[in-house]
Each structure stands twice: as structure tokens, then as C-alpha cells.
N, C-alpha and C. Protein backbone atom coordinates (compact mmCIF):
# COMPACT_ATOMS: atom_id res chain seq x y z
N UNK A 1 23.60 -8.85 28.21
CA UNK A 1 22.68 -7.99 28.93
C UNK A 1 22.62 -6.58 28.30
N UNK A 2 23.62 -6.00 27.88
CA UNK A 2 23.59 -4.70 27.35
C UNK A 2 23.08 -4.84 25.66
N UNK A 3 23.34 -6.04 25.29
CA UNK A 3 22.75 -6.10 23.72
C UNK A 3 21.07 -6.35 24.08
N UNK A 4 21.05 -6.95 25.04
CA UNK A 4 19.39 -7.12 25.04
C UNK A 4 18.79 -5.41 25.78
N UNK A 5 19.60 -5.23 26.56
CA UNK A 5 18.66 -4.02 26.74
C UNK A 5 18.98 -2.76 25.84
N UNK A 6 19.75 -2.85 24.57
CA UNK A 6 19.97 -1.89 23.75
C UNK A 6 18.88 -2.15 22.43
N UNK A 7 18.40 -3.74 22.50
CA UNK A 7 17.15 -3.86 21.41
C UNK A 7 15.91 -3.50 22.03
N UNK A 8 16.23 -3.69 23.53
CA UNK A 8 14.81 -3.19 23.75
C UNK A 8 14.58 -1.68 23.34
N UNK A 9 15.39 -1.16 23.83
CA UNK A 9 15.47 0.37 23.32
C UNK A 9 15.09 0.63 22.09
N UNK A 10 15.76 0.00 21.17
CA UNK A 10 15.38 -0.08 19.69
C UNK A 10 13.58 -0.24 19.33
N UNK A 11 13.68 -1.31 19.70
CA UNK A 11 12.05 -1.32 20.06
C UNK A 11 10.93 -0.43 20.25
N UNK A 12 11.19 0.01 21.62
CA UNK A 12 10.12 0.99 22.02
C UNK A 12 10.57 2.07 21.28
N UNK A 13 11.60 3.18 20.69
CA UNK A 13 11.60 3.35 19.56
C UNK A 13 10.68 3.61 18.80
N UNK A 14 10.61 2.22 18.05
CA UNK A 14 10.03 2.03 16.27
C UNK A 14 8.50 2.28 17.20
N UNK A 15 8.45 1.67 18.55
CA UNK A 15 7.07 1.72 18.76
C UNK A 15 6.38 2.98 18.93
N UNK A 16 7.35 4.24 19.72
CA UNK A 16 7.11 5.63 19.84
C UNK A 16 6.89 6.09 18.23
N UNK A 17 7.59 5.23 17.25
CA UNK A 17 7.93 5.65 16.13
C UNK A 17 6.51 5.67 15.12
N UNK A 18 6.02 4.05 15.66
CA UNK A 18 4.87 3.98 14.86
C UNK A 18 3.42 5.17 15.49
N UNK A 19 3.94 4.99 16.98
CA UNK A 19 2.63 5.72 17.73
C UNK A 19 2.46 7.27 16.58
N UNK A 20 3.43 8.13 16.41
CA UNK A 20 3.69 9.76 15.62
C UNK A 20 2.94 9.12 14.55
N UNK A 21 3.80 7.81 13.42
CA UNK A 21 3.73 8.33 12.33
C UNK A 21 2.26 7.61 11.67
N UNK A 22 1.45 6.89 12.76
CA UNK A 22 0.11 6.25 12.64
C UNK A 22 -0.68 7.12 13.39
N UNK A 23 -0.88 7.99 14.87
CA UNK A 23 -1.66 7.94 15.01
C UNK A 23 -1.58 9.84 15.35
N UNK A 24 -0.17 10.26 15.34
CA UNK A 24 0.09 11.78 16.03
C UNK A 24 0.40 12.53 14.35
N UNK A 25 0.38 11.75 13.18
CA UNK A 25 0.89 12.54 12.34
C UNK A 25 0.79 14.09 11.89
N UNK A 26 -0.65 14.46 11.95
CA UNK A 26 -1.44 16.00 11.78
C UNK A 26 -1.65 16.77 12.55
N UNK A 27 -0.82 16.21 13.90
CA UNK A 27 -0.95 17.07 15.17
C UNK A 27 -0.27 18.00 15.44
N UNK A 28 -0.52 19.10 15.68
CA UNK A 28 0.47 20.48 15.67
C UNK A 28 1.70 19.83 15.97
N UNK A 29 2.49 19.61 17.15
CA UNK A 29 3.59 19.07 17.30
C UNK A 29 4.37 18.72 16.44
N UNK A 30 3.67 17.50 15.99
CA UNK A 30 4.44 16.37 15.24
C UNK A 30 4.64 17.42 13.78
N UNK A 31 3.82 17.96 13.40
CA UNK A 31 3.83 19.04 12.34
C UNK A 31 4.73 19.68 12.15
N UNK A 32 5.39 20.17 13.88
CA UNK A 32 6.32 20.97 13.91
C UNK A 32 7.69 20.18 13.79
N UNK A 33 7.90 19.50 14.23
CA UNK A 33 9.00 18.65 14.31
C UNK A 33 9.70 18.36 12.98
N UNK A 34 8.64 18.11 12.22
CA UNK A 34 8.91 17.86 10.90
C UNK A 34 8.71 19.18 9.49
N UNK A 35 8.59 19.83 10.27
CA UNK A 35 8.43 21.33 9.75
C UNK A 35 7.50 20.69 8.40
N UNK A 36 6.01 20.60 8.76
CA UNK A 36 4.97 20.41 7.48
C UNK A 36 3.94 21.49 8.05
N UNK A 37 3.12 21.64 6.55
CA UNK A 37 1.79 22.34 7.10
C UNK A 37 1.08 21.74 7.32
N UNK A 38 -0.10 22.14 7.90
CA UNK A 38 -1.60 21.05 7.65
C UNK A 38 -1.71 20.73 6.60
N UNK A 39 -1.62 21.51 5.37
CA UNK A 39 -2.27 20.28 3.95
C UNK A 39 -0.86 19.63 4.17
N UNK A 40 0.33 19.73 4.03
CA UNK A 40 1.27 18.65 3.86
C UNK A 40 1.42 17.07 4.97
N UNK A 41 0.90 17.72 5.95
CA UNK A 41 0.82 16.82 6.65
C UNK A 41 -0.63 15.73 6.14
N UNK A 42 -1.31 16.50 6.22
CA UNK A 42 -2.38 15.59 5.59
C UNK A 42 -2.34 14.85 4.67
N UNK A 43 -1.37 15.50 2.96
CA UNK A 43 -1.41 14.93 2.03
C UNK A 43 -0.56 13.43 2.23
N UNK A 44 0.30 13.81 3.35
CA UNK A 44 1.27 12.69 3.74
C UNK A 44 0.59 11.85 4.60
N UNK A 45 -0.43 11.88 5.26
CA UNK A 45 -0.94 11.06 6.90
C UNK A 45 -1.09 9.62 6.57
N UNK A 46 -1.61 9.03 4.70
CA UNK A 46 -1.69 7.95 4.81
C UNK A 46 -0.06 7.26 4.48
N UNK A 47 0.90 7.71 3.93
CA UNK A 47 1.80 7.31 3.71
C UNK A 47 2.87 7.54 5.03
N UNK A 48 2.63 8.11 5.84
CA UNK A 48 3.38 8.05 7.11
C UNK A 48 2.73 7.21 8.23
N UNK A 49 1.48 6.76 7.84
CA UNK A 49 0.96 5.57 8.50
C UNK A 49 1.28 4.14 7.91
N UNK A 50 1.12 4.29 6.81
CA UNK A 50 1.93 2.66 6.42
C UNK A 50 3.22 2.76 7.08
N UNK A 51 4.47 4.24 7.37
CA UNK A 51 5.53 3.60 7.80
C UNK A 51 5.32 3.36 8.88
N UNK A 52 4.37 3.75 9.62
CA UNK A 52 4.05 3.76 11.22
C UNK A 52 3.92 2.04 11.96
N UNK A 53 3.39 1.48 10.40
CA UNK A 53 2.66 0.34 10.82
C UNK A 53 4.36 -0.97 10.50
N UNK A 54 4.86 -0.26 9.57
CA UNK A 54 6.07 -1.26 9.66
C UNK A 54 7.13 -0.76 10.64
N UNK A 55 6.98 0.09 11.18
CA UNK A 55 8.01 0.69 12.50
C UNK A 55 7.33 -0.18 13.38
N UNK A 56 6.17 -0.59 13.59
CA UNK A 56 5.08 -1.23 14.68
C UNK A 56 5.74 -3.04 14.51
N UNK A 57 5.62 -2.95 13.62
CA UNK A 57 6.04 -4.95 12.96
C UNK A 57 7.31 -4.60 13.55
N UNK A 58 8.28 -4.01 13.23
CA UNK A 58 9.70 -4.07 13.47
C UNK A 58 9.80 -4.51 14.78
N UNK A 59 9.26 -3.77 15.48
CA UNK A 59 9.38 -3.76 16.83
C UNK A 59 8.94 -4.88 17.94
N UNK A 60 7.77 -5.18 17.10
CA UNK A 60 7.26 -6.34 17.36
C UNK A 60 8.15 -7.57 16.78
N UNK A 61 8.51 -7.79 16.26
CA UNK A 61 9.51 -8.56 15.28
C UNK A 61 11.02 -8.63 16.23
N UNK A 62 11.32 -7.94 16.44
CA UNK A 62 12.63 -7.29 17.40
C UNK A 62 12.48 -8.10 18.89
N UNK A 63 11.45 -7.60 19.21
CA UNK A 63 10.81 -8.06 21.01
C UNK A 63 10.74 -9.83 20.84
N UNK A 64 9.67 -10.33 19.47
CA UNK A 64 9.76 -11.68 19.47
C UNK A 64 10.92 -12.57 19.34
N UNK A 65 11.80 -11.96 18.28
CA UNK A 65 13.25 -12.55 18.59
C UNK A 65 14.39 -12.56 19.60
N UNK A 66 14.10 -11.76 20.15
CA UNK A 66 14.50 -11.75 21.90
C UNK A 66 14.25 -12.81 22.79
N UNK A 67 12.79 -12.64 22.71
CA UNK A 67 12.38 -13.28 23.63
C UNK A 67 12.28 -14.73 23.29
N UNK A 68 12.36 -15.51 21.79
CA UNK A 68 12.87 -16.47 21.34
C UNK A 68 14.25 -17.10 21.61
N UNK A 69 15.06 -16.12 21.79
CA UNK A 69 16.44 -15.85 22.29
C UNK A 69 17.06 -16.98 20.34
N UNK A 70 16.57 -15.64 19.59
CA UNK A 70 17.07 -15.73 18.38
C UNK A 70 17.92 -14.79 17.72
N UNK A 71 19.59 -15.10 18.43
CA UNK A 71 20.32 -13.92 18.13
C UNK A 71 20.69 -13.69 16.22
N UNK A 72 20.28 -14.72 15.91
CA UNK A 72 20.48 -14.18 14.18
C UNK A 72 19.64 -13.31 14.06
N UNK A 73 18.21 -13.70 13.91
CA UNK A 73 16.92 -12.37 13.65
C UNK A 73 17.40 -11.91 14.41
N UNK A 74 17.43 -11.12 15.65
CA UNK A 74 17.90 -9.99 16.18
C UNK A 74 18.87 -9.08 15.45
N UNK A 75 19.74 -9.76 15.02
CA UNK A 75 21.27 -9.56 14.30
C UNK A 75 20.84 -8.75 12.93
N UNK A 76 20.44 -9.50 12.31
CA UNK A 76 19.33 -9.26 10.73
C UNK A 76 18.20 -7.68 10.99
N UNK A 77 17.58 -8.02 12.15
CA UNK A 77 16.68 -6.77 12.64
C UNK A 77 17.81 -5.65 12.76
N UNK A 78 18.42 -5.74 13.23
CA UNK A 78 19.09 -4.37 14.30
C UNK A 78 19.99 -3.92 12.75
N UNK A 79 20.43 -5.03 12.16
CA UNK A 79 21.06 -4.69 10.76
C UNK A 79 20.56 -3.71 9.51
N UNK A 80 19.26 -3.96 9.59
CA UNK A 80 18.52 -3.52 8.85
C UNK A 80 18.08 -2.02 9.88
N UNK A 81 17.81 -2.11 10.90
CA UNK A 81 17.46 -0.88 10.90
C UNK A 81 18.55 0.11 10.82
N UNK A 82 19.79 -0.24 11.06
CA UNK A 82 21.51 0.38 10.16
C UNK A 82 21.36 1.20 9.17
N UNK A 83 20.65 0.16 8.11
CA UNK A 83 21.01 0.74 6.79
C UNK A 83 19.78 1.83 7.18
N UNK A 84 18.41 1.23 7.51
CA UNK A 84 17.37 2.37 7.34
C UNK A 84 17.73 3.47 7.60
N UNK A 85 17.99 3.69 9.15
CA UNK A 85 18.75 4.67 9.17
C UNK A 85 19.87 5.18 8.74
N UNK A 86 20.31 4.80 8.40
CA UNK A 86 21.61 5.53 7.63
C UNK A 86 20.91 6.07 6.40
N UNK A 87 20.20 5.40 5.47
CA UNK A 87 19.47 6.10 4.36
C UNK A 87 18.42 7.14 4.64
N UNK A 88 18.15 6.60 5.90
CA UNK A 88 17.08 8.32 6.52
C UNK A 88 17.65 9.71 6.79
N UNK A 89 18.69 8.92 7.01
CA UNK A 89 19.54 10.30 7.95
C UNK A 89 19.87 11.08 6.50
N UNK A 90 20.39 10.13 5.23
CA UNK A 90 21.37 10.86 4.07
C UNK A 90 20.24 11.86 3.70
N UNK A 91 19.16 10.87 3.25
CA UNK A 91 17.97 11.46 2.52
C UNK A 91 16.39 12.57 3.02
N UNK A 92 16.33 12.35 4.21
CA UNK A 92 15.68 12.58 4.81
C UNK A 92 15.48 13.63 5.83
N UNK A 93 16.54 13.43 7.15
CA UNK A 93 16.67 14.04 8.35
C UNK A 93 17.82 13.89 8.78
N UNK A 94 18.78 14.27 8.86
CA UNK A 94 19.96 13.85 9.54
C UNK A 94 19.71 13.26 10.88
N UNK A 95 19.07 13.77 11.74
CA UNK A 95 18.44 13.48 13.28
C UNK A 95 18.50 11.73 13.12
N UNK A 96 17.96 11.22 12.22
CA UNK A 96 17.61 9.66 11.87
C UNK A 96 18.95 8.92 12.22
N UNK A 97 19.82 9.84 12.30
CA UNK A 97 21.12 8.82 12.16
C UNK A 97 21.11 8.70 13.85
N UNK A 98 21.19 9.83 14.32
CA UNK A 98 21.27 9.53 15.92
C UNK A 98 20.17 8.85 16.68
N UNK A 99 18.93 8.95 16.21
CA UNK A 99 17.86 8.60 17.17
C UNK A 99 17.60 7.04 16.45
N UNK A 100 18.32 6.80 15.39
CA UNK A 100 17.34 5.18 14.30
C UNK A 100 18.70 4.69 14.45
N UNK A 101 19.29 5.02 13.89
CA UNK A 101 21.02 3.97 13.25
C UNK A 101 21.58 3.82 14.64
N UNK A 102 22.11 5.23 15.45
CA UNK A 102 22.81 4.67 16.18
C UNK A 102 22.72 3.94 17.15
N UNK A 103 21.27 4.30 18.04
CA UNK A 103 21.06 2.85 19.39
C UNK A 103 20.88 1.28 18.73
N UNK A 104 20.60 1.18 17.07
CA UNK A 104 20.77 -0.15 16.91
C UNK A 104 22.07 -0.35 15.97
N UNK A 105 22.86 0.18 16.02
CA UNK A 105 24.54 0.15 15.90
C UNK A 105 24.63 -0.32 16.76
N UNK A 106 24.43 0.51 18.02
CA UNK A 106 25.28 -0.08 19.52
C UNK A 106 24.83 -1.34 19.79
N UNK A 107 23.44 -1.68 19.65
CA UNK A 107 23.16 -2.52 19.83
C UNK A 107 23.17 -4.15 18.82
N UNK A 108 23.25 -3.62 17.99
CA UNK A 108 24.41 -4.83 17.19
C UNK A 108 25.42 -4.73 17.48
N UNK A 109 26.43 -4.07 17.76
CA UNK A 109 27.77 -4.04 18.00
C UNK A 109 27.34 -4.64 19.44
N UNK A 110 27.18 -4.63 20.40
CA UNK A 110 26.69 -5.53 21.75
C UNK A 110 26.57 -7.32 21.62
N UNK A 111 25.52 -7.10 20.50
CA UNK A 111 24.48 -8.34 19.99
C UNK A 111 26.34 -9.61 19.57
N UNK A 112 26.63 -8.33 18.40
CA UNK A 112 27.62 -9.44 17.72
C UNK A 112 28.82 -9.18 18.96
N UNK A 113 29.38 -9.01 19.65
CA UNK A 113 30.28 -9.28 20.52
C UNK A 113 29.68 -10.50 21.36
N UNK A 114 28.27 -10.53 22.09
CA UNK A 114 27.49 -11.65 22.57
C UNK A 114 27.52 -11.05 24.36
N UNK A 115 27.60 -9.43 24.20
CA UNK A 115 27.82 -8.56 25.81
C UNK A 115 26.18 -8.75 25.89
């Protein structure tokens, strides 16, 4: 119960995740968050929409193996978003490690115990 409701989390997530980086990218806010200007944000909007759209699959991908009650893909999903985050956080944002790696840490660590 706590591994399934720690992927859901994961989930909506990548899905908040894809909503910014597909459809909020050039929006003052999101601008700010990520400390860009308008041209930077712009020069970036199509390449932060392709990640938008595989944060979108993930998630979707995540929810279907659930609800398959396919704890390997789950296992494999939540794994992978580990490393992502962990390589976001080194390279990127540190923030990535707490808001990407760690709810699907916990939630592999849940998944593989079988809580």
C-alpha cells in the first residue's frame, strides 16, 4: 500500500512535470524558478517540451504498470527515475534530487520490500 501510493506520487509528479516543461515553460513563473530570461526560455521551449512529453510517458507508463499490478516495470520505472534524478540533481539542479530521486527511492525501497 505505501509502495503503490508512493508511485502514484511519482506519477502525478512527472505529470505536474510534463504540464511546466510542455505547456508553462515561457511563463513568468516557471522562468523564475529556473532563473531563465525570455529569450532563454524560448530558445529552450522546444527542448523542454520533448522532456515534458517523456515526463508525460513516464507517468503514464508508471500508472499502467500499477494498475497491471506489474511489480518488475514498476521496479525498472521507479529505478530509472533514481538514476534520472540523481544525474539531474549532479548536473542540473540540486532540488531534482529531493523532488525526482527521492519520492521514487522511497518508493522503490517500499516496491522492493513488497510494503
Amino acid at each position: 500500500m505505501v509502495a503503490t501510493t508512493l508511485t502514484v506520487l511519482v506519477a502525478v509528479l512527472h505529470v505536474v512535470f510534463m504540464v511546466v516543461e510542455t505547456f508553462l515553460w515561457t511563463s513568468p513563473g516557471v522562468r523564475r524558478r529556473f532563473g531563465q530570461s525570455a529569450e532563454q526560455a524560448e530558445a529552450t521551449r522546444v527542448l523542454a517540451a520533448n522532456q515534458g512529453v517523456y515526463n508525460g510517458a513516464l507517468a503514464a507508463a508508471l500508472l499502467l504498470a500499477l494498475y497491471s499490478d506489474n511489480a518488475g516495470a514498476v521496479q525498472i520505472l521507479l529505478a530509472f527515475v533514481v538514476v534520472v534524478g540523481l544525474y539531474g540533481g549532479a548536473t542540473a539542479k540540486r532540488s531534482i534530487l529531493v523532488i525526482q530521486a527521492l519520492p521514487a527511492g522511497l518508493a522503490l525501497g517500499f516496491a522492493m520490500l513488497g510494503a
